[in-house]
PDB file of N, CA and C in Angstrom:
ATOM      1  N   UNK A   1     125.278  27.800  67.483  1.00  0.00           N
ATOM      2  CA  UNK A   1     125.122  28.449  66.191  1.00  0.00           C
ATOM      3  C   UNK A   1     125.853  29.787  66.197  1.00  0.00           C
ATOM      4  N   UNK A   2     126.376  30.068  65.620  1.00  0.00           N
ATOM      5  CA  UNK A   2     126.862  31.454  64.969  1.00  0.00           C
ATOM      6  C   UNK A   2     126.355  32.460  64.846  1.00  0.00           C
ATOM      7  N   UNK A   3     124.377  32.333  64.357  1.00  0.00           N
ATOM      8  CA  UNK A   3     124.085  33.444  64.281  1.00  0.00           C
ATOM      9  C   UNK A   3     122.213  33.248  64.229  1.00  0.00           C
ATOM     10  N   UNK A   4     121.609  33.544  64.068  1.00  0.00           N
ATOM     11  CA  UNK A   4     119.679  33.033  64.230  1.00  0.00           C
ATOM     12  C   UNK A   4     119.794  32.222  62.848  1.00  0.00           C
ATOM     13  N   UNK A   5     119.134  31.270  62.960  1.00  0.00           N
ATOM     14  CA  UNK A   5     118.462  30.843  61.814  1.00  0.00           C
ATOM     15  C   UNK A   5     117.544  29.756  62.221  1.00  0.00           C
ATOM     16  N   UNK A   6     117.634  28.528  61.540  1.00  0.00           N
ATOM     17  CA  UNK A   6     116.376  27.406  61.677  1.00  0.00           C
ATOM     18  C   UNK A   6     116.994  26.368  60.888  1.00  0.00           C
ATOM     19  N   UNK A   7     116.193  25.121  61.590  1.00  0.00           N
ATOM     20  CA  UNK A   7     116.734  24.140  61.200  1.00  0.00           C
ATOM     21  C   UNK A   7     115.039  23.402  60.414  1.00  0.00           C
ATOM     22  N   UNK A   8     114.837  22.515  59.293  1.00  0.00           N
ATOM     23  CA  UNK A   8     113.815  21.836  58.827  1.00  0.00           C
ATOM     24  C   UNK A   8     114.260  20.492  58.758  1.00  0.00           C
ATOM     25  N   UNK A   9     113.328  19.680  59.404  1.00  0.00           N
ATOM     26  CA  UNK A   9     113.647  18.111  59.192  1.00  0.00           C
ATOM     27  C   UNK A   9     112.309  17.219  58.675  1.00  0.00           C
ATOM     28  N   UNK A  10     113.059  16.648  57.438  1.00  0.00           N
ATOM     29  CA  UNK A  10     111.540  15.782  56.530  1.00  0.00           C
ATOM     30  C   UNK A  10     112.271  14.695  55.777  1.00  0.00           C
ATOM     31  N   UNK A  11     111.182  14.002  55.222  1.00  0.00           N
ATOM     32  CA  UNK A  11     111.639  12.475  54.756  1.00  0.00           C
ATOM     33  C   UNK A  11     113.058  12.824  53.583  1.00  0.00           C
ATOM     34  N   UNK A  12     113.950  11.559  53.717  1.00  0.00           N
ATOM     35  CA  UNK A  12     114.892  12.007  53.036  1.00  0.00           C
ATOM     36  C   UNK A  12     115.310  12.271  51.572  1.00  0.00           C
ATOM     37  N   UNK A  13     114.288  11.846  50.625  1.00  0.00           N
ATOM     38  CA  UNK A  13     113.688  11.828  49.623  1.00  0.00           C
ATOM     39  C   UNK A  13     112.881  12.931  49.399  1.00  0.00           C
ATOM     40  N   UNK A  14     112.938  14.159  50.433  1.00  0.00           N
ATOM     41  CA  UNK A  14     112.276  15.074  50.013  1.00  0.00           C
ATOM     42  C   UNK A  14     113.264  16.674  49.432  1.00  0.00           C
ATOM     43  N   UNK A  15     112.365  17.186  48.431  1.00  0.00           N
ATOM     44  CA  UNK A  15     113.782  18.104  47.778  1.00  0.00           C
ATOM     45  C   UNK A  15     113.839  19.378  48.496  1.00  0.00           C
ATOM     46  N   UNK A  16     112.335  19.984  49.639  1.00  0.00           N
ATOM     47  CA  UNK A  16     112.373  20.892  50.548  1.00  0.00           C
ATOM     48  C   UNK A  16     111.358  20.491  51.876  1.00  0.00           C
ATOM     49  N   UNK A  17     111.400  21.122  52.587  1.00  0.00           N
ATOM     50  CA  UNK A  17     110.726  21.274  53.749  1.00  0.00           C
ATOM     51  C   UNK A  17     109.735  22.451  53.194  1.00  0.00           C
ATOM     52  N   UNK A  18     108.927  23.017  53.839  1.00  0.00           N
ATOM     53  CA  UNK A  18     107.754  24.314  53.485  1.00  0.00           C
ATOM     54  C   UNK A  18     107.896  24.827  55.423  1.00  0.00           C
ATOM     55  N   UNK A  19     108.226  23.803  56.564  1.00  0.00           N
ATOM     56  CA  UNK A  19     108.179  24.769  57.589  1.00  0.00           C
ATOM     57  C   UNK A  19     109.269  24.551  58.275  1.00  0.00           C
ATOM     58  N   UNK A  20     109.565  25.148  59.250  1.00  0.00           N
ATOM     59  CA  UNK A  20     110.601  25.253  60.349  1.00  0.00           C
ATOM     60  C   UNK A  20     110.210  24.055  61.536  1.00  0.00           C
ATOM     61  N   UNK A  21     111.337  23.562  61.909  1.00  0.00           N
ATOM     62  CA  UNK A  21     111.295  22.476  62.835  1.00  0.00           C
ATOM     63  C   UNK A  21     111.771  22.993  64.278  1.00  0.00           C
ATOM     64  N   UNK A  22     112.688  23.938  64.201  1.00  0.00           N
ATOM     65  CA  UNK A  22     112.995  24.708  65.441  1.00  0.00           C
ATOM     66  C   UNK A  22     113.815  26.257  65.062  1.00  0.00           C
ATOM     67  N   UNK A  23     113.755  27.651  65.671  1.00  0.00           N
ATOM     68  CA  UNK A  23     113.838  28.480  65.485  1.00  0.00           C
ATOM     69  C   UNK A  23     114.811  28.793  66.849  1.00  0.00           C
ATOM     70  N   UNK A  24     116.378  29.734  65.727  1.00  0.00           N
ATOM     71  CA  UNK A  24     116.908  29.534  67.227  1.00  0.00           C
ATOM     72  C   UNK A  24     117.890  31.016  66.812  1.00  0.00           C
ATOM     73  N   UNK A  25     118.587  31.538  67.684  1.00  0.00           N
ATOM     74  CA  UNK A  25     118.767  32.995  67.880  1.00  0.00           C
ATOM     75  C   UNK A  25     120.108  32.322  67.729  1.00  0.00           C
ATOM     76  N   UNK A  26     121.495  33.392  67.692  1.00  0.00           N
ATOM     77  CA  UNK A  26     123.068  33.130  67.602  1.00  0.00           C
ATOM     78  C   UNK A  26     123.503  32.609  69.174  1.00  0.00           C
ATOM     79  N   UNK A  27     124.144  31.636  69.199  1.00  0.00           N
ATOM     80  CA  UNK A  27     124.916  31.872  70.318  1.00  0.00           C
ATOM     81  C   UNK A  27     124.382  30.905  71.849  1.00  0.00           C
ATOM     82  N   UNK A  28     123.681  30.123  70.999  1.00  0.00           N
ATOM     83  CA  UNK A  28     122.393  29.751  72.174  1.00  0.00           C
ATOM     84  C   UNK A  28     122.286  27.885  71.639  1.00  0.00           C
ATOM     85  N   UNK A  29     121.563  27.036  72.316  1.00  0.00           N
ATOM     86  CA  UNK A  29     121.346  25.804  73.013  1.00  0.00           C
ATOM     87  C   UNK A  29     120.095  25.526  72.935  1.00  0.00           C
ATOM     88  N   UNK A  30     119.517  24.602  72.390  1.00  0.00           N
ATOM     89  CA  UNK A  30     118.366  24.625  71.752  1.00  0.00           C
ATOM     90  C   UNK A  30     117.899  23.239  72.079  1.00  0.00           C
ATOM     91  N   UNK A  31     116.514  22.700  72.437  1.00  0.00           N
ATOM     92  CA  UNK A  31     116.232  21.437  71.876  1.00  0.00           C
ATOM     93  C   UNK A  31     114.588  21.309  71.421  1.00  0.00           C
ATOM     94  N   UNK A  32     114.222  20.260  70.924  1.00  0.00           N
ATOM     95  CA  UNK A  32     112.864  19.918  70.372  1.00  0.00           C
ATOM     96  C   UNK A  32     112.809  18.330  70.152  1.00  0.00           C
ATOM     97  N   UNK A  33     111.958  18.549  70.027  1.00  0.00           N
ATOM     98  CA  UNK A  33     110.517  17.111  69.404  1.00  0.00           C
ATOM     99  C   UNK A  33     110.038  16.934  68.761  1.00  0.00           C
ATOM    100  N   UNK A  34     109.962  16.027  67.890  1.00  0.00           N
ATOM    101  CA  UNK A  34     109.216  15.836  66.786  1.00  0.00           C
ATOM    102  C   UNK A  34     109.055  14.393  66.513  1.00  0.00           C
ATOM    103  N   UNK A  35     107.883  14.016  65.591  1.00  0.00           N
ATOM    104  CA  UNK A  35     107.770  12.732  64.847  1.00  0.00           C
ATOM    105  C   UNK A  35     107.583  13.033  63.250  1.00  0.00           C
ATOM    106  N   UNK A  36     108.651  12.717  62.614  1.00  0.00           N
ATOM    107  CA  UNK A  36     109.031  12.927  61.188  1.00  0.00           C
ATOM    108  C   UNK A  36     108.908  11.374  60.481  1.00  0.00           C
ATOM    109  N   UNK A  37     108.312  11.966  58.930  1.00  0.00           N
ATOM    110  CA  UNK A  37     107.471  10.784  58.259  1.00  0.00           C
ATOM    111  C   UNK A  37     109.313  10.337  57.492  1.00  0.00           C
ATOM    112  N   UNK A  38     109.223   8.993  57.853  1.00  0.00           N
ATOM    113  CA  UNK A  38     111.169   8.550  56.436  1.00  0.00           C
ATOM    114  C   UNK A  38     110.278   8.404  55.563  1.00  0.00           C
ATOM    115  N   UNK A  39     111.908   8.198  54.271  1.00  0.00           N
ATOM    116  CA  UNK A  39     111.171   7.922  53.273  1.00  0.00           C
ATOM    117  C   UNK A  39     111.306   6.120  52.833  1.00  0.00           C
ATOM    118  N   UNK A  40     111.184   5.441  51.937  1.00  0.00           N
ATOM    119  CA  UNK A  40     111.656   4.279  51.535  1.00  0.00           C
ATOM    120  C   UNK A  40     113.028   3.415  52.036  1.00  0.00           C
ATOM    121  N   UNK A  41     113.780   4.333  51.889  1.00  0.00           N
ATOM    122  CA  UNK A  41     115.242   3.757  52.393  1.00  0.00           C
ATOM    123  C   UNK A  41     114.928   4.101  54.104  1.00  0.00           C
ATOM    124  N   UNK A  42     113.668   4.679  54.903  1.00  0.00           N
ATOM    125  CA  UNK A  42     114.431   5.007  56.293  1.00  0.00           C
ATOM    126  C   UNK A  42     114.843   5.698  56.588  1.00  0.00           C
ATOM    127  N   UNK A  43     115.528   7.061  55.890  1.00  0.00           N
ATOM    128  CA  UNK A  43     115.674   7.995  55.766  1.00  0.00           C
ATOM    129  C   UNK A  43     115.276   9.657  56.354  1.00  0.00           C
ATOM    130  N   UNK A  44     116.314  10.191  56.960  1.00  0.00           N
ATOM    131  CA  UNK A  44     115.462  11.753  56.840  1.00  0.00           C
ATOM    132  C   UNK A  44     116.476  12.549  56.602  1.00  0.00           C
ATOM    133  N   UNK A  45     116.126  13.172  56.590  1.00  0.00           N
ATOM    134  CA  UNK A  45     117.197  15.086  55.785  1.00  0.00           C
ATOM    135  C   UNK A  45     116.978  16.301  56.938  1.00  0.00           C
ATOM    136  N   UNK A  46     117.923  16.753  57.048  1.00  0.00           N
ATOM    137  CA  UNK A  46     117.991  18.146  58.105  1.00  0.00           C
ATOM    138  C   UNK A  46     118.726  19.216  56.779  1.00  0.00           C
ATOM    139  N   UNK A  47     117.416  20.128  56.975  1.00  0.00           N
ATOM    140  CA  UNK A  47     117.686  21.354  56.207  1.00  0.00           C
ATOM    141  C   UNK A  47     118.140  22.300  56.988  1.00  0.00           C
ATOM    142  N   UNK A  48     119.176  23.097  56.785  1.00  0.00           N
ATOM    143  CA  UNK A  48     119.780  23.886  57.407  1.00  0.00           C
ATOM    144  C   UNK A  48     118.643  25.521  57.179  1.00  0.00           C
ATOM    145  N   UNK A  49     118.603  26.778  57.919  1.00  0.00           N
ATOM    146  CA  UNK A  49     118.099  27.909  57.441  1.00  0.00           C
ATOM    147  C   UNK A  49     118.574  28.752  56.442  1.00  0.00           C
ATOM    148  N   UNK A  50     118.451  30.028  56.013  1.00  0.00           N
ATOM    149  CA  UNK A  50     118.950  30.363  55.040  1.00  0.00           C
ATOM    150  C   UNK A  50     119.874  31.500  55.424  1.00  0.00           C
ATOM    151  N   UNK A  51     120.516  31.551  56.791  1.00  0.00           N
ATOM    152  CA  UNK A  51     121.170  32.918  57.034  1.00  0.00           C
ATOM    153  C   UNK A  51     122.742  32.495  57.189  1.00  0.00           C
ATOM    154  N   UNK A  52     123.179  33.166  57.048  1.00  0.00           N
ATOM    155  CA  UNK A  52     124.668  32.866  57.301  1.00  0.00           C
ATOM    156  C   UNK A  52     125.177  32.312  58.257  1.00  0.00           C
ATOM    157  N   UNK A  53     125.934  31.557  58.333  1.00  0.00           N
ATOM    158  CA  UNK A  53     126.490  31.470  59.450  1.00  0.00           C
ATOM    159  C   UNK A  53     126.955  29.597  59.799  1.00  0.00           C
ATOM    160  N   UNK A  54     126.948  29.138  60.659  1.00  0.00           N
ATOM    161  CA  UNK A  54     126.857  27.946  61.293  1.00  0.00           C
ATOM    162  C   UNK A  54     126.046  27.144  62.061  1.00  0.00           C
ATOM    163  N   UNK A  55     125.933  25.696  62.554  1.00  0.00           N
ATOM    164  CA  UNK A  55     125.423  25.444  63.991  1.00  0.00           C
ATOM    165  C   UNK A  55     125.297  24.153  63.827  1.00  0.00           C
ATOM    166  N   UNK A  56     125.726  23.732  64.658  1.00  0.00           N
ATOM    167  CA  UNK A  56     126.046  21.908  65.025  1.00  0.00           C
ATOM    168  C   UNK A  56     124.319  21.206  65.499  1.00  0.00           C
ATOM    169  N   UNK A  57     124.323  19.911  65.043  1.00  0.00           N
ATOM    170  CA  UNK A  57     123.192  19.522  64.998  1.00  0.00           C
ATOM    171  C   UNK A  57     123.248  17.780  65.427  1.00  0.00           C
ATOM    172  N   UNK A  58     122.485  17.761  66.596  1.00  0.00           N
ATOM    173  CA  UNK A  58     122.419  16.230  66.802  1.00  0.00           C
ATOM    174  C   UNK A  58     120.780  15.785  67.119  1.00  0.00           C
ATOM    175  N   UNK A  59     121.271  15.006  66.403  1.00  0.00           N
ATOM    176  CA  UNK A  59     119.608  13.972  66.364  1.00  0.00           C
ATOM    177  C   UNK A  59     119.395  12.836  67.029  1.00  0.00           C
ATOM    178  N   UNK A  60     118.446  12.792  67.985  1.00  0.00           N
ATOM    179  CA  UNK A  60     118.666  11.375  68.526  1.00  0.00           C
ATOM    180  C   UNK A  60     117.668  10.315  67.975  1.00  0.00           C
ATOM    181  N   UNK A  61     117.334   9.906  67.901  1.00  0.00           N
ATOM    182  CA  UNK A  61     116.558   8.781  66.937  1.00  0.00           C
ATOM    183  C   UNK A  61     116.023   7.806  68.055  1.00  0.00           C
ATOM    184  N   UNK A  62     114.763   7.843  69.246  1.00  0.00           N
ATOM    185  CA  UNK A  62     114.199   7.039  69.970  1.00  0.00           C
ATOM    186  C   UNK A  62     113.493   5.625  69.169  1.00  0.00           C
ATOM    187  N   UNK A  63     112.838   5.929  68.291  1.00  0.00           N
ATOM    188  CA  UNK A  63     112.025   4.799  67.599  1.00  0.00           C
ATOM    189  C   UNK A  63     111.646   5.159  66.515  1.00  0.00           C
ATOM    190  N   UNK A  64     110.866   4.085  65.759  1.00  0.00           N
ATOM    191  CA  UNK A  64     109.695   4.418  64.748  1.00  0.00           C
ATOM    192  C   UNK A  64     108.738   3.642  64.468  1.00  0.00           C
ATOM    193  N   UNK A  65     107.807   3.957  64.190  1.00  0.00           N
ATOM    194  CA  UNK A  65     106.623   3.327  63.869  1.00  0.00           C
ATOM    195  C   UNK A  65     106.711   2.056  62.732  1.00  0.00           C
ATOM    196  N   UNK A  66     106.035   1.546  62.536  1.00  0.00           N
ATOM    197  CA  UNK A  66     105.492   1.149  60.776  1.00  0.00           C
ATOM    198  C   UNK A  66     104.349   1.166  60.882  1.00  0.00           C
TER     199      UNK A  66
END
């Protein structure tokens, strides 16, 4: 990333997130965990934070429920 911000990840059908999924400083290497609800299509959305800047983002996708 370029510079601090945050990343939010939620069903893809959704028009915001309300929290942070991981919190990360400029310049730095990050990872996390989570189990995120899809939506209909299967779907999810990665919301970027609101500060300037950049930061590359990979998702790995182990499984999912039904």
């Amino acid at each position: 990333s370029t510079g601090p911000n945050f990343l939010s990840i939620g069903p893809g059908d959704a028009p915001s997130v309300a929290t942070s999924a991981i919190n990360f400083p400029g310049h730095d290497d990050r990872a996390n965990g989570g189990v995120v609800k899809l939506d209909a299509s299967r779907q999810v959305k990665i919301f970027a934070g609101d500060q300037i800047g950049s930061t590359f983002v990979i998702l790995d996708v182990t499984g999912y429920y039904t």
